[in-house]
C-alpha atoms as a PDB file:
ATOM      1  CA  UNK A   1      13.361  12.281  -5.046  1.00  0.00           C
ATOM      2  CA  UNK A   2      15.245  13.640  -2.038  1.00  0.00           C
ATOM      3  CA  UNK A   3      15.386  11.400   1.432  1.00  0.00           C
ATOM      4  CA  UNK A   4      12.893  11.995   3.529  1.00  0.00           C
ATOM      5  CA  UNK A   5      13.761   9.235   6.758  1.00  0.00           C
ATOM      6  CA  UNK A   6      17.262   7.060   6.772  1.00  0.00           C
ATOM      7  CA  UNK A   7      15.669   4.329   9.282  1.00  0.00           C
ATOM      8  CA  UNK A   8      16.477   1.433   6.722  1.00  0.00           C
ATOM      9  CA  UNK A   9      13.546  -1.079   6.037  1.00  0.00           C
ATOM     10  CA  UNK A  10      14.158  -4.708   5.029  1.00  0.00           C
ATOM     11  CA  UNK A  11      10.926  -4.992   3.213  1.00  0.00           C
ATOM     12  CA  UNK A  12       9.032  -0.992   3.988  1.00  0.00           C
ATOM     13  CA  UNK A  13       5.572  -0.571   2.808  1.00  0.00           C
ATOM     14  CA  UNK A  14       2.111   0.400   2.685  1.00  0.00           C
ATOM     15  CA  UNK A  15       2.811   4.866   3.098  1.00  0.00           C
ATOM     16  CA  UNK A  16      -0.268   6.810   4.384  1.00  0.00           C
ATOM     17  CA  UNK A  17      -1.205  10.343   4.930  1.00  0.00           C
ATOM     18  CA  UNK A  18      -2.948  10.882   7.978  1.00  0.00           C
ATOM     19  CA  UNK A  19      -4.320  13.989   7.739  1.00  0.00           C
ATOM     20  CA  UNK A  20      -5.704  15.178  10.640  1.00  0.00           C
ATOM     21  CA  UNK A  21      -2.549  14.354  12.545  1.00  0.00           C
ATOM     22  CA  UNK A  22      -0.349  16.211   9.565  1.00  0.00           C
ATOM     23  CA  UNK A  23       1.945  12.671   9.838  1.00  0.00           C
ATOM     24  CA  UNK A  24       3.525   9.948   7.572  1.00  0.00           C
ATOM     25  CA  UNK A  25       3.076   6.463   8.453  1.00  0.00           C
ATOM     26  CA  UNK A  26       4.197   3.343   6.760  1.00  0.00           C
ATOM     27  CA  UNK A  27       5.753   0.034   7.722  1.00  0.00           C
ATOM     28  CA  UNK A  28       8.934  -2.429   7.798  1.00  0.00           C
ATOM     29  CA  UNK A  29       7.158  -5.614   7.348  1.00  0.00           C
ATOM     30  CA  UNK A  30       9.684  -7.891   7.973  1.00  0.00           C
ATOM     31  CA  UNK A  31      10.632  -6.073  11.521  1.00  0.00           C
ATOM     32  CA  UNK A  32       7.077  -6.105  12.549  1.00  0.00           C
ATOM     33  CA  UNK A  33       7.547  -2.173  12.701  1.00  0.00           C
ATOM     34  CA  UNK A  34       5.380   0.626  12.013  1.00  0.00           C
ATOM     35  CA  UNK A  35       7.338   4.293  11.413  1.00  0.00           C
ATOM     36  CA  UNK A  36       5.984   7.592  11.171  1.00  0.00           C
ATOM     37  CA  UNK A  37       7.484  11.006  10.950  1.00  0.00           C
ATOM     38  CA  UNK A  38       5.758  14.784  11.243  1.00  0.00           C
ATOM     39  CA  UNK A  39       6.109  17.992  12.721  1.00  0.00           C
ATOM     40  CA  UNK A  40       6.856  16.623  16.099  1.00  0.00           C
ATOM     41  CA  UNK A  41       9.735  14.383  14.881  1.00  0.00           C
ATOM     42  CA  UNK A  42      10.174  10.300  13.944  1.00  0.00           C
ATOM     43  CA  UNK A  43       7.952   7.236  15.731  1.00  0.00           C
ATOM     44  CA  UNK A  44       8.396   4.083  16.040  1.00  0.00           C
ATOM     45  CA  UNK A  45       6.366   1.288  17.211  1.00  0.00           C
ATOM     46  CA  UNK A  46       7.230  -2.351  17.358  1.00  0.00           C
ATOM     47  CA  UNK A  47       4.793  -5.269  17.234  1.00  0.00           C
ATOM     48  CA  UNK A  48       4.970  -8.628  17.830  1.00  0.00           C
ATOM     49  CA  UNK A  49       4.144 -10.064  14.110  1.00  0.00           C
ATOM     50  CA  UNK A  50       4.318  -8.279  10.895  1.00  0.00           C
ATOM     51  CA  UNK A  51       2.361  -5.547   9.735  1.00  0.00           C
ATOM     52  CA  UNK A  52       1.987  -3.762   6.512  1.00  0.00           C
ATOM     53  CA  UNK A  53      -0.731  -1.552   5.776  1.00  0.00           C
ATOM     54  CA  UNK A  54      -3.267   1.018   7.630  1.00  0.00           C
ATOM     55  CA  UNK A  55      -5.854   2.837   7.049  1.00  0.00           C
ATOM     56  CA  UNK A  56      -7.063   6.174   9.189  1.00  0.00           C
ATOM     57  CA  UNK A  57      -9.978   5.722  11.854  1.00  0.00           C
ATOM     58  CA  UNK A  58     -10.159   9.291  13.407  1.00  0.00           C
ATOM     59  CA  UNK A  59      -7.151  11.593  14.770  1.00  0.00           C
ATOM     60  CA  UNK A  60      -5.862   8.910  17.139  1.00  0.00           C
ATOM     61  CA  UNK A  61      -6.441   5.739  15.678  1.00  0.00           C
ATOM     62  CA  UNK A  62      -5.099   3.546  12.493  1.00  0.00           C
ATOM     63  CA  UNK A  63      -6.678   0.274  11.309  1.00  0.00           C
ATOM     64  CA  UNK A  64      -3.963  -1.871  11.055  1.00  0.00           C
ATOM     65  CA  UNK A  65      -3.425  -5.217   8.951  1.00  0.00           C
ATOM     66  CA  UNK A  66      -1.147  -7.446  10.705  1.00  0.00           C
ATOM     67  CA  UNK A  67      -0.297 -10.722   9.496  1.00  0.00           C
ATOM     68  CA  UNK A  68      -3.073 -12.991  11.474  1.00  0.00           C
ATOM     69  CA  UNK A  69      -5.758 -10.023  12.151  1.00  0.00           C
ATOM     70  CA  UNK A  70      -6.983  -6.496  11.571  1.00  0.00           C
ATOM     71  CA  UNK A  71      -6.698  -4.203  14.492  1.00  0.00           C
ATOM     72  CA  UNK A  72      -7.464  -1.083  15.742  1.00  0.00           C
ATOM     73  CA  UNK A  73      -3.850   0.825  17.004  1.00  0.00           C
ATOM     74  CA  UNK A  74      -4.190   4.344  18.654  1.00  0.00           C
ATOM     75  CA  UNK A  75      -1.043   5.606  17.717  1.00  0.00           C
ATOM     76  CA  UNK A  76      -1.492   7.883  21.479  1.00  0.00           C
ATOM     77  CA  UNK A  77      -1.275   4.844  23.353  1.00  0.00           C
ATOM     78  CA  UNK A  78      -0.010   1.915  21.139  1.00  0.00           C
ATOM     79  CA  UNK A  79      -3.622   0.641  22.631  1.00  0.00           C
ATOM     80  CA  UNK A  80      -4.334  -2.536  20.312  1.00  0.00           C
ATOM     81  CA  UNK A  81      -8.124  -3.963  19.851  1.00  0.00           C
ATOM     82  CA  UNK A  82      -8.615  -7.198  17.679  1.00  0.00           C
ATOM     83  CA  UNK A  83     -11.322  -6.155  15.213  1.00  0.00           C
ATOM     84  CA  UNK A  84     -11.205  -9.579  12.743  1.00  0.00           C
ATOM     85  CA  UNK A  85      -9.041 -12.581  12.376  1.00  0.00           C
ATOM     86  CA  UNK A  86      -7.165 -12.535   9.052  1.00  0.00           C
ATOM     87  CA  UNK A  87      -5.873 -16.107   7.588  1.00  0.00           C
ATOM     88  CA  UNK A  88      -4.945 -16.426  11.428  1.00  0.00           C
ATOM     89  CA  UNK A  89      -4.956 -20.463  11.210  1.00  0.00           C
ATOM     90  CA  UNK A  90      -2.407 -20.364   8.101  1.00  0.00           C
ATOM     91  CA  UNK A  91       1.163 -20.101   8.851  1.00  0.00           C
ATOM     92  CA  UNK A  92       2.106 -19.733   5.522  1.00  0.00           C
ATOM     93  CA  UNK A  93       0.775 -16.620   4.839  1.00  0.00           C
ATOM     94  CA  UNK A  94       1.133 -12.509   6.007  1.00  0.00           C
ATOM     95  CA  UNK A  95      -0.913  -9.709   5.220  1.00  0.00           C
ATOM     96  CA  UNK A  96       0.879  -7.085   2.159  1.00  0.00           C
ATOM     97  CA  UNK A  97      -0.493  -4.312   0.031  1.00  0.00           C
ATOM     98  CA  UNK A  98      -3.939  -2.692   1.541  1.00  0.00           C
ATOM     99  CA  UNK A  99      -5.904   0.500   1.322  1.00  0.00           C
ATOM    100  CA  UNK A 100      -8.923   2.282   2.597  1.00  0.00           C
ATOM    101  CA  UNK A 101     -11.712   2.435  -0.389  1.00  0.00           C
ATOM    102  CA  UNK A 102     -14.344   5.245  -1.158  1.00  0.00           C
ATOM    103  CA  UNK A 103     -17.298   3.791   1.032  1.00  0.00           C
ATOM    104  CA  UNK A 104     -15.188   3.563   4.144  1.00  0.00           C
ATOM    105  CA  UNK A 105     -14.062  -0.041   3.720  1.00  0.00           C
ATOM    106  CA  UNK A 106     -10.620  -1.373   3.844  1.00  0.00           C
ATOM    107  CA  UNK A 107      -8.814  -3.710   1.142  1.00  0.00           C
ATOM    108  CA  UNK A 108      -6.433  -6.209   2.461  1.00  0.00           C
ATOM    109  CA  UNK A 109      -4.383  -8.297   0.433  1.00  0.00           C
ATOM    110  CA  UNK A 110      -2.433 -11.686   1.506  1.00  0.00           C
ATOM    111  CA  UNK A 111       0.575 -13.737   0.634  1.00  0.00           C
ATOM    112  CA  UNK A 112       3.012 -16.297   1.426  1.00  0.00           C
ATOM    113  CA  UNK A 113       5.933 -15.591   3.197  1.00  0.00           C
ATOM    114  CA  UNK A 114       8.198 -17.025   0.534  1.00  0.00           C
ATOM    115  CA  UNK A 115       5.458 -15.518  -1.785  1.00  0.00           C
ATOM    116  CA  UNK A 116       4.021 -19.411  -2.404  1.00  0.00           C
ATOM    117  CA  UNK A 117       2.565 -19.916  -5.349  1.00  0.00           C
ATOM    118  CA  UNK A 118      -1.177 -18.924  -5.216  1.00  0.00           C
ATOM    119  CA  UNK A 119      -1.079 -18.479  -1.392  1.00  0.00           C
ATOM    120  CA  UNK A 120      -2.648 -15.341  -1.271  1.00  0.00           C
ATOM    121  CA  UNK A 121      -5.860 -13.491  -1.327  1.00  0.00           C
ATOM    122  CA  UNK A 122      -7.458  -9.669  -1.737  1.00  0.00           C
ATOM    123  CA  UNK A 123     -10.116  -9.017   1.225  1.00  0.00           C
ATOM    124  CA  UNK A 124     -12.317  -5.939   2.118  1.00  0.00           C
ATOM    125  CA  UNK A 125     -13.619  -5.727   5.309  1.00  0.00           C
ATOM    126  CA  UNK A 126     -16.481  -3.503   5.554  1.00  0.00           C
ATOM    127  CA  UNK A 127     -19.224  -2.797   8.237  1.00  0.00           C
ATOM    128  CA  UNK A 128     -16.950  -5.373  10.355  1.00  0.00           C
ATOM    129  CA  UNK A 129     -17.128  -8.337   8.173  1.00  0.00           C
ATOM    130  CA  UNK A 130     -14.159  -9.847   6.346  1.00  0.00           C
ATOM    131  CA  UNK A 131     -15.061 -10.758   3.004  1.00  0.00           C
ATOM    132  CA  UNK A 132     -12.425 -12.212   0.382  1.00  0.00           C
ATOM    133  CA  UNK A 133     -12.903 -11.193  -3.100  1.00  0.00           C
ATOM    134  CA  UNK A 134      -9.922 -12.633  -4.837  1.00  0.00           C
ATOM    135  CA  UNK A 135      -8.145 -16.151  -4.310  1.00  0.00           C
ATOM    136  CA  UNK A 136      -5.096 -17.671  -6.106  1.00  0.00           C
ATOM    137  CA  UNK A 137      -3.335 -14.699  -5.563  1.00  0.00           C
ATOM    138  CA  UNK A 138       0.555 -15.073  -5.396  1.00  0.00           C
ATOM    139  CA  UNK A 139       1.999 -11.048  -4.202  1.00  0.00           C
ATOM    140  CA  UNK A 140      -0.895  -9.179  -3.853  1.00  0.00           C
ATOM    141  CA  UNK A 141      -0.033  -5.433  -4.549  1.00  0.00           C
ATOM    142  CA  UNK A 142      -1.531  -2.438  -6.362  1.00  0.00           C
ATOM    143  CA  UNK A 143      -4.622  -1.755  -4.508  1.00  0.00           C
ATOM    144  CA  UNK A 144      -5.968   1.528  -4.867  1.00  0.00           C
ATOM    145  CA  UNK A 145      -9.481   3.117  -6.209  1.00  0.00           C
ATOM    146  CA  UNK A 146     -10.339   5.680  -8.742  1.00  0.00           C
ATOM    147  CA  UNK A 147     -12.228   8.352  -7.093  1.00  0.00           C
ATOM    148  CA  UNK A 148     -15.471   8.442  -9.204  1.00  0.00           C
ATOM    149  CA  UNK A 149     -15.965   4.922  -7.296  1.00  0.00           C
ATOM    150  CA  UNK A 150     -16.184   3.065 -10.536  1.00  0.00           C
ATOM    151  CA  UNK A 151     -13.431   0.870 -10.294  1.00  0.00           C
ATOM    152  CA  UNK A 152     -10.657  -0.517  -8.014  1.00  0.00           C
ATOM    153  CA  UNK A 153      -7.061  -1.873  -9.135  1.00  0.00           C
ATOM    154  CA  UNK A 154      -4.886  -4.050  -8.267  1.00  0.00           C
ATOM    155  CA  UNK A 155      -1.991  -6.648  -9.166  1.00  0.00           C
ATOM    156  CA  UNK A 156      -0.382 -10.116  -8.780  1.00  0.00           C
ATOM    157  CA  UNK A 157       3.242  -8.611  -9.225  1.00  0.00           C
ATOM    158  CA  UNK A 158       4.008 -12.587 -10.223  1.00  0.00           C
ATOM    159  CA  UNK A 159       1.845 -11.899 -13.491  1.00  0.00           C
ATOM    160  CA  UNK A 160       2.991  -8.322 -14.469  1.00  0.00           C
ATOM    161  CA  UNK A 161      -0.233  -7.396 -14.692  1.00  0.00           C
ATOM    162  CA  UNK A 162      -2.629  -3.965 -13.111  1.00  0.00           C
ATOM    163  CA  UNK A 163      -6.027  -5.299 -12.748  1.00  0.00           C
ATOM    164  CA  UNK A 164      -8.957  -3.001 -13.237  1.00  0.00           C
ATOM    165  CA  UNK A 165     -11.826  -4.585 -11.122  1.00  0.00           C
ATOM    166  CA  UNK A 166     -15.500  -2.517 -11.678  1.00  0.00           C
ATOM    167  CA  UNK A 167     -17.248  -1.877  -8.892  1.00  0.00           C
ATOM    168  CA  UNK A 168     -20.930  -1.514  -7.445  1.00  0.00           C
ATOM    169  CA  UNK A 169     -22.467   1.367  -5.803  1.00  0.00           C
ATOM    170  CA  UNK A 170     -21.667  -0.114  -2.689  1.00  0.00           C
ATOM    171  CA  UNK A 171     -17.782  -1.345  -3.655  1.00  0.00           C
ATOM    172  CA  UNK A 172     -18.370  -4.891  -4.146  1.00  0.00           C
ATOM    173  CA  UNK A 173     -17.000  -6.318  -7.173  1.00  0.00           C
ATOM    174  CA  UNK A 174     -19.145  -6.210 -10.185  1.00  0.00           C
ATOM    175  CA  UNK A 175     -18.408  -8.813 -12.965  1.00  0.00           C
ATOM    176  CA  UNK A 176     -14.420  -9.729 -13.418  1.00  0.00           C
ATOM    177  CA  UNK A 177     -11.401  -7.863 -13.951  1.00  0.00           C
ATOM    178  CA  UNK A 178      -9.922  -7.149 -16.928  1.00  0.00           C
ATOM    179  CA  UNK A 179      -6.189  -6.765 -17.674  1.00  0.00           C
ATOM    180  CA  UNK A 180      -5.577  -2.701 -17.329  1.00  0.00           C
ATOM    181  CA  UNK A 181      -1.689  -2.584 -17.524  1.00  0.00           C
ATOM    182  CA  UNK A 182       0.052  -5.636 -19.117  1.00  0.00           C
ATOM    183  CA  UNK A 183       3.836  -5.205 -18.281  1.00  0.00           C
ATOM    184  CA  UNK A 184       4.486  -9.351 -19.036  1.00  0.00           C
ATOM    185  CA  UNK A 185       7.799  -9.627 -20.664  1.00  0.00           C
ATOM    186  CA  UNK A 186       9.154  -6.113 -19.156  1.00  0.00           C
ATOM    187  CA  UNK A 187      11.485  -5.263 -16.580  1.00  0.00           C
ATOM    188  CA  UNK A 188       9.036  -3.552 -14.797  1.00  0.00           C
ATOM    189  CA  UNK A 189       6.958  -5.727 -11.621  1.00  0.00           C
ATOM    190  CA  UNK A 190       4.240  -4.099 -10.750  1.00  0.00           C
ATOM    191  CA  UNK A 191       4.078  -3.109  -6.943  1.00  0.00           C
ATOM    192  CA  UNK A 192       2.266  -0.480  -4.626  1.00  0.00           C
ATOM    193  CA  UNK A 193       0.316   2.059  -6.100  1.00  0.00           C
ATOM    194  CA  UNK A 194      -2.523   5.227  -5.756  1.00  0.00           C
ATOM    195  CA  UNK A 195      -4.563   7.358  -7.347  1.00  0.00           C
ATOM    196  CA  UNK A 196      -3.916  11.225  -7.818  1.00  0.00           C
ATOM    197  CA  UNK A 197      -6.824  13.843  -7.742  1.00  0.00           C
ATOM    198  CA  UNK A 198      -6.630  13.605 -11.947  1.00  0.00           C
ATOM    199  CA  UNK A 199      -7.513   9.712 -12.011  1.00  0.00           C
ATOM    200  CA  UNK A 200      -3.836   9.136 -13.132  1.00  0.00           C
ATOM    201  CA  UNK A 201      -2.963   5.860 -11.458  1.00  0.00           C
ATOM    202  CA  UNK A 202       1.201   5.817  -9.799  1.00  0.00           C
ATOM    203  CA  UNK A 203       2.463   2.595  -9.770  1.00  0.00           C
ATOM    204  CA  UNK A 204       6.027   1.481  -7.989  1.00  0.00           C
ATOM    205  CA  UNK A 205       7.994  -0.808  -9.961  1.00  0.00           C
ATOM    206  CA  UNK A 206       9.861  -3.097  -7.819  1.00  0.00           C
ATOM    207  CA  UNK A 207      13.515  -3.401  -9.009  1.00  0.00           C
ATOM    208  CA  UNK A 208      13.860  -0.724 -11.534  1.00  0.00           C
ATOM    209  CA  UNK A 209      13.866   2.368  -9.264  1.00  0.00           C
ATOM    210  CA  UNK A 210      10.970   4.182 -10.330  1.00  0.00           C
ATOM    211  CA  UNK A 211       7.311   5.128  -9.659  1.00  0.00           C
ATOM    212  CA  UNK A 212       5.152   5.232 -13.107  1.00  0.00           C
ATOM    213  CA  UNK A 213       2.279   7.050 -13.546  1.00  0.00           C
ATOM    214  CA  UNK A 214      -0.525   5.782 -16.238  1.00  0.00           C
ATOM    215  CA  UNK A 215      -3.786   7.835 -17.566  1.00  0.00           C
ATOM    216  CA  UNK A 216      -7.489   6.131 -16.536  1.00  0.00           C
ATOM    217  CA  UNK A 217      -6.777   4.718 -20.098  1.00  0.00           C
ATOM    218  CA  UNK A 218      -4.066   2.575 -18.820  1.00  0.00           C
ATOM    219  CA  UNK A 219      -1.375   4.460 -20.860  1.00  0.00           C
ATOM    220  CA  UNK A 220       2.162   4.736 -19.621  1.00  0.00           C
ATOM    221  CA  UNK A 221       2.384   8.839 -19.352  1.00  0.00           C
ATOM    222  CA  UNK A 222       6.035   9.558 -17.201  1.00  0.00           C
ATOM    223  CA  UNK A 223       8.101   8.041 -14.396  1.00  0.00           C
ATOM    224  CA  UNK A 224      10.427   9.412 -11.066  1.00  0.00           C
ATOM    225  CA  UNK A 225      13.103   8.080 -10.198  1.00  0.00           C
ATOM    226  CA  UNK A 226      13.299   7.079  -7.023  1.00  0.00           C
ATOM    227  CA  UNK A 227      17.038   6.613  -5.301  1.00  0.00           C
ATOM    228  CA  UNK A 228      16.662   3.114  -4.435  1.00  0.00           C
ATOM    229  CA  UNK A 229      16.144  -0.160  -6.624  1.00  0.00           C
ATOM    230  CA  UNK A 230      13.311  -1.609  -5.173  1.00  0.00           C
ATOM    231  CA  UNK A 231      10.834   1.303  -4.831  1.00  0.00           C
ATOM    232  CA  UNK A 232       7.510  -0.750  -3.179  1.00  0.00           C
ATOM    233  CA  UNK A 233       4.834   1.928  -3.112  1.00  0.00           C
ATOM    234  CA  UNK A 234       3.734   5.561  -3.554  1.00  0.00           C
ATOM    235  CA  UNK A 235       1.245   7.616  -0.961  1.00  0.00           C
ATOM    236  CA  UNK A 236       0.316  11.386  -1.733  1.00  0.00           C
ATOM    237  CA  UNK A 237       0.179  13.612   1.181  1.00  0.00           C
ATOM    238  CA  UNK A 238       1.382  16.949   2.840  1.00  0.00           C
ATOM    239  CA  UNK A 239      -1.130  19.691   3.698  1.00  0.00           C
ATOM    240  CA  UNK A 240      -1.574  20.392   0.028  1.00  0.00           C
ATOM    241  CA  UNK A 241      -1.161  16.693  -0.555  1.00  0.00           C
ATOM    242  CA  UNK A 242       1.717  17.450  -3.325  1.00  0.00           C
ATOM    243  CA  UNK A 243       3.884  15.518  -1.994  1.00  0.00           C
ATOM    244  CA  UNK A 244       4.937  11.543  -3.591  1.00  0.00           C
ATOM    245  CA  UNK A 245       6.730   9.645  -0.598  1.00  0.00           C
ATOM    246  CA  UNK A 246       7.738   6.479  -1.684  1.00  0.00           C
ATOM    247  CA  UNK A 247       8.880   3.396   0.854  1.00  0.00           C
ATOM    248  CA  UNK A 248      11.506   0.906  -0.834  1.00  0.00           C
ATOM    249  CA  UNK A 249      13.245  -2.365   0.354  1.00  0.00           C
ATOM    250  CA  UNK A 250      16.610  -3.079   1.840  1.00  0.00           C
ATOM    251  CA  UNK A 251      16.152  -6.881   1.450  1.00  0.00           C
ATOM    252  CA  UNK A 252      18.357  -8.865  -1.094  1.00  0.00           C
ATOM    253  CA  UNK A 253      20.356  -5.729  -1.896  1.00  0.00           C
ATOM    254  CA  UNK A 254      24.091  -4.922  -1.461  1.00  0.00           C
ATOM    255  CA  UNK A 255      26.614  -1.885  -1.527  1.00  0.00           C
ATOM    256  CA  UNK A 256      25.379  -0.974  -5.202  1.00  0.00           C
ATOM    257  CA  UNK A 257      22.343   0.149  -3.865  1.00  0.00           C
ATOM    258  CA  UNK A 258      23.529   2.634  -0.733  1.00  0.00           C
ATOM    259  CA  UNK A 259      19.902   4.080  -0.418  1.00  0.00           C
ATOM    260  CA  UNK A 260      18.122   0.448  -0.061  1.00  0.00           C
ATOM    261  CA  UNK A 261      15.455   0.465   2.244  1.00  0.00           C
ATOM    262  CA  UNK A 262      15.096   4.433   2.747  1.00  0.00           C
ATOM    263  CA  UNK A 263      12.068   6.256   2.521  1.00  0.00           C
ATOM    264  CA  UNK A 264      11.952   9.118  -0.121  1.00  0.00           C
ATOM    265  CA  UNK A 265       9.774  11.973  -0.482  1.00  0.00           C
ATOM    266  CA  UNK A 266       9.542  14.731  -3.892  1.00  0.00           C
ATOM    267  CA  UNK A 267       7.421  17.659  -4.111  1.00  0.00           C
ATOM    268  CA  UNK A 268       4.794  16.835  -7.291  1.00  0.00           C
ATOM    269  CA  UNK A 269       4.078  19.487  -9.850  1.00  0.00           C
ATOM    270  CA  UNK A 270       0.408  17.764  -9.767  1.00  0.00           C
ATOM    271  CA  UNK A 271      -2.164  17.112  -6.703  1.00  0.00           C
ATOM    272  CA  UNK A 272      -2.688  13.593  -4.944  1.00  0.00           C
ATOM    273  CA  UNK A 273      -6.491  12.907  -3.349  1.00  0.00           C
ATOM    274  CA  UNK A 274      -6.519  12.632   0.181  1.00  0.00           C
ATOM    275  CA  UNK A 275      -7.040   9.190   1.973  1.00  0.00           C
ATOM    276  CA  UNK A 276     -10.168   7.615   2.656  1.00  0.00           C
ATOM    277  CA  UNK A 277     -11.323   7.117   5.985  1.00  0.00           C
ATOM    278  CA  UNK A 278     -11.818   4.125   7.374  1.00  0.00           C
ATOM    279  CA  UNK A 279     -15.473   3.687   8.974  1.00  0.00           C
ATOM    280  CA  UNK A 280     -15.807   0.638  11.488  1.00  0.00           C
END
């Protein structure tokens, strides 16, 4: 993977595609940041808590998850409008991993700020209600959605462990999760991930410098290497959406890891699916 933007992230995550606006987006959650970069050059937009993860509304505007509510940002104006308050009256915890699913609904996950112990939680908010699905959850990462709507993923990196939840044929949860990837006792922590066009899942493994990519079996199939140690999460995009960016993390790292924090971009031999959108 090649460099695609030097602006150096403590903690970046949470890459999207928009594709009406032909633009990257993701985030430097720790600077309260959101970055993009296009045709028309690099954005930046600063906010006054931490964000993490979006989703796409229409050709202006970006759900946002920020780390006491989900908001609507036109990324025009840098208009904000409250939509729902998210673990607003606990100062423990931030918003972290999210991602629009099938139906038009958008997964939020939580954690603590010193990823406490069981602080977190996985939420989708869909026809404007907030609805958690998930409790006890330490770093909530991993959420994505296999594109015959069957199932969603998603992890506790503290476990090592890709979740496969089935789903109902309106997205809710049906029955529990199972254990889909068990890397417990590995190097490899699960982080970010997606879902290609070919139901493959790609999975960024914080601390080991690569994105993996597993078949809808759950089988380990190949991995990139991505120039920076702790590679946080994968989006597919470009106008042929062939293209893996992957954000990583600056934080924690020293001069044997030059590339920390940068965000990295490789033309794939094989075809992402595009985004969903996010209907309010």
């Amino acid at each position: 993977m090649q460099v695609f933007d030097e602006r150096v992230c403590e903690l970046g995550e949470g890459p999207l595609w928009h594709p009406l606006q032909q633009r990257w987006y993701w985030f430097d959650i720790l600077n309260s940041r959101l970055l993009a970069k296009g045709e028309l050059g690099q954005f930046a937009w600063q906010f006054d808590e931490m964000v993490s993860a979006a989703g796409w509304v229409d050709v202006e505007n970006l759900l946002i998850a920020s780390e006491t509510q989900l908001l609507l940002f036109n990324t025009r104006t840098a208009a904000k409008r409250h939509l729902v308050a998210l673990e607003a009256d606990n100062p423990v915890t931030r918003s972290n991993d999210g991602r629009a699913d099938p139906w038009g609904g958008f997964w939020i996950g939580t954690m603590g700020k010193q990823a406490e112990a069981g602080a977190g939680a996985i939420y989708r908010y869909y026809k404007g209600q907030l609805s958690k699905l998930f409790s006890n959850i330490t770093i909530s990462n991993a959420i994505c959605f296999r594109h015959d709507k069957s199932c969603a993923y998603f992890t506790d990196t503290s476990t090592q462990k890709i979740m496969q939840q089935p789903l109902d044929s309106e997205g809710w949860p049906l029955g529990d999760a199972s254990v889909w990837v068990d890397l417990s006792g590995t190097e490899f922590h699960p982080d970010g991930a997606v879902v290609d066009a070919d139901n493959h899942l790609w999975n960024a493994q914080w601390g080991a410098s690569r994105v993996a990519r597993y078949t809808p079996d759950g089988v380990f199939e190949k991995s990139t290497s991505v120039g920076a140690t702790q590679a946080s999460c994968p989006a597919f995009g470009g106008a042929d959406l062939d293209q893996l960016l992957v954000t990583t993390a600056a934080v924690n790292t020293g001069a044997e890891d030059p590339l920390a924090g940068q965000t990295f971009l490789a033309a794939s031999p094989l075809v992402g699916h595009a985004e969903y959108q996010v209907q309010l």
